[in-house]
C-alpha atoms as a PDB file:
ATOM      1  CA  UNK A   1     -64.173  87.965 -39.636  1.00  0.00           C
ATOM      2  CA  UNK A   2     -60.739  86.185 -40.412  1.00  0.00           C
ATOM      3  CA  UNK A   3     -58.954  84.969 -43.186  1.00  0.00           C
ATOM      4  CA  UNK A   4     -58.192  81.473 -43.093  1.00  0.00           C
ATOM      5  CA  UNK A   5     -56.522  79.405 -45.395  1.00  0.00           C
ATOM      6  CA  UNK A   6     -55.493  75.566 -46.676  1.00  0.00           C
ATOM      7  CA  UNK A   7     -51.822  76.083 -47.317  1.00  0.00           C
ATOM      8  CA  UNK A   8     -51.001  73.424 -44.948  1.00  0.00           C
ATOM      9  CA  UNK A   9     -53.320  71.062 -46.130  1.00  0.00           C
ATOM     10  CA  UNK A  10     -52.393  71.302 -50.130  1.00  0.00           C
ATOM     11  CA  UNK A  11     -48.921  71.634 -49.732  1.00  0.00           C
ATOM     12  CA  UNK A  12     -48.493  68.220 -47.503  1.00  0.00           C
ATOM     13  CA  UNK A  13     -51.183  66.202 -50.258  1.00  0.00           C
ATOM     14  CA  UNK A  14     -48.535  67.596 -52.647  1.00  0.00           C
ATOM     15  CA  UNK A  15     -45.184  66.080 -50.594  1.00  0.00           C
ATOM     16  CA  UNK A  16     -43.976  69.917 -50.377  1.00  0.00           C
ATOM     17  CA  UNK A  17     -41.606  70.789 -47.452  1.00  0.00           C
ATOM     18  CA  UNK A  18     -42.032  74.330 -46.484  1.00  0.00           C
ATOM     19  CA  UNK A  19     -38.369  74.696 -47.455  1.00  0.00           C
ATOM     20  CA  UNK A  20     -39.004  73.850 -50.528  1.00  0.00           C
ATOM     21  CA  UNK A  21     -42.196  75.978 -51.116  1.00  0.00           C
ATOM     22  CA  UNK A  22     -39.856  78.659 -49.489  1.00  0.00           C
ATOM     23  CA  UNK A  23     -37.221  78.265 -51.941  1.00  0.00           C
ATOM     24  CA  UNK A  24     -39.625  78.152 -55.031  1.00  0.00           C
ATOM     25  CA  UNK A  25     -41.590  81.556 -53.779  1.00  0.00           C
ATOM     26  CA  UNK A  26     -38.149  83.278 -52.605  1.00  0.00           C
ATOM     27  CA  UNK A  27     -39.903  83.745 -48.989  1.00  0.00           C
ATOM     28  CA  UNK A  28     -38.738  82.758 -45.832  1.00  0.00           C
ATOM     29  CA  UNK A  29     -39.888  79.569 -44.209  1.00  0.00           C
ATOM     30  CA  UNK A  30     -40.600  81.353 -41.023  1.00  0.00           C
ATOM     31  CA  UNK A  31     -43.402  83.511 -43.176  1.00  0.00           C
ATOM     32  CA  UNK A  32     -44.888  80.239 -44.468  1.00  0.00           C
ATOM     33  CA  UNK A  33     -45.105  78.765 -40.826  1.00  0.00           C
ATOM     34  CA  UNK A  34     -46.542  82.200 -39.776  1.00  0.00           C
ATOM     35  CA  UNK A  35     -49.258  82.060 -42.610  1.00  0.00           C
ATOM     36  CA  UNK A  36     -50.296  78.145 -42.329  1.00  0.00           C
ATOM     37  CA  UNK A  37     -50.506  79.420 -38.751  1.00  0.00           C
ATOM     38  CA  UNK A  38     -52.983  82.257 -39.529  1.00  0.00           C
ATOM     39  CA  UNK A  39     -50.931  84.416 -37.703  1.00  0.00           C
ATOM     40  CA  UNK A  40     -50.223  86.333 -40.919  1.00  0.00           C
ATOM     41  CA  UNK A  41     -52.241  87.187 -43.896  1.00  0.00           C
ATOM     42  CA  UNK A  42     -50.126  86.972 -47.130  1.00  0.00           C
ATOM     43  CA  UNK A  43     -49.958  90.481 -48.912  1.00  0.00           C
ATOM     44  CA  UNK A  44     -52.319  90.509 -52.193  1.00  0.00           C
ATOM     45  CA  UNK A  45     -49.318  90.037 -54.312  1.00  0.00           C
ATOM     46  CA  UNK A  46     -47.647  86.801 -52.374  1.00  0.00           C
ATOM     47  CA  UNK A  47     -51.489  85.469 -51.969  1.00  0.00           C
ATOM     48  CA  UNK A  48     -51.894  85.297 -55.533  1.00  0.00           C
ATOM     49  CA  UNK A  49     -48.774  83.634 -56.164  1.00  0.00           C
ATOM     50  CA  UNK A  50     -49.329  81.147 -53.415  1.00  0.00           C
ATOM     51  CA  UNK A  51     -52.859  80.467 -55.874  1.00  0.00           C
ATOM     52  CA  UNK A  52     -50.262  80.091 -58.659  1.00  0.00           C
ATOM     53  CA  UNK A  53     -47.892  78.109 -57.082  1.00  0.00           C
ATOM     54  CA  UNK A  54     -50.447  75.186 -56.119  1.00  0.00           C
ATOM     55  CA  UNK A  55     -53.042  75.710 -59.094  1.00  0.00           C
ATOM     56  CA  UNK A  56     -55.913  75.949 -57.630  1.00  0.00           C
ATOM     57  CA  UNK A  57     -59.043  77.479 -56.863  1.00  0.00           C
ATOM     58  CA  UNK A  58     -58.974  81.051 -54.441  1.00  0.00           C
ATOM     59  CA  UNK A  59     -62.124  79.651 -52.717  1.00  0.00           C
ATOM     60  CA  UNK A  60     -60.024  76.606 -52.710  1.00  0.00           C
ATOM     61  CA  UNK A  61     -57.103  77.824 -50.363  1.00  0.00           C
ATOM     62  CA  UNK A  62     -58.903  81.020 -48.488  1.00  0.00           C
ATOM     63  CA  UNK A  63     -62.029  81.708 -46.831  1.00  0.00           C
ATOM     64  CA  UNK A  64     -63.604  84.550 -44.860  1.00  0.00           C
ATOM     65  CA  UNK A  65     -64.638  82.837 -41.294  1.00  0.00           C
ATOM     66  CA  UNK A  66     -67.335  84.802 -40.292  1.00  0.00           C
ATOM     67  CA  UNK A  67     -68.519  85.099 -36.718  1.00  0.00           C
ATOM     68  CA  UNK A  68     -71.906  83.713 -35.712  1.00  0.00           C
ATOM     69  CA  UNK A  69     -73.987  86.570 -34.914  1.00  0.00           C
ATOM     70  CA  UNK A  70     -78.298  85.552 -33.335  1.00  0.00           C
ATOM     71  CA  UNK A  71     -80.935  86.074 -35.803  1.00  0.00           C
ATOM     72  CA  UNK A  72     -82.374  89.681 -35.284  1.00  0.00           C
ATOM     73  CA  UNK A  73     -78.596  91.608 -35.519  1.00  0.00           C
END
């Protein structure tokens, strides 16, 4: 299983550059591009301000992607 995550998606609806979302979170824009990416999970601490940040629902922005696994395993 994986994290994955909407960052992407709700900051663009919202007209956010990652600069800007950058700036706002005191992060680098390289570990936004890395984490829209899901080549990096936030820490608990930045995840929960990322929730913050947009308002919205954890089930909202992250999701567990589980692997498909037969019937009978």
């Amino acid at each position: 299983m994986r994290v994955i995550n909407h960052i992407k998606e709700i900051r663009m609806k919202r007209g956010i550059t990652q600069v800007k979302m950058a700036e706002d979170l005191q992060i680098t824009r390289q570990t936004i591009n890395a984490i829209e990416k899901n080549k990096y999970n936030p820490s608990l601490e930045l995840a929960l301000k990322l929730i913050a940040y947009f308002d919205v629902p954890m089930e909202e922005m992250f999701y567990l992607e589980e692997e498909f696994k037969p019937k009978g395993e």
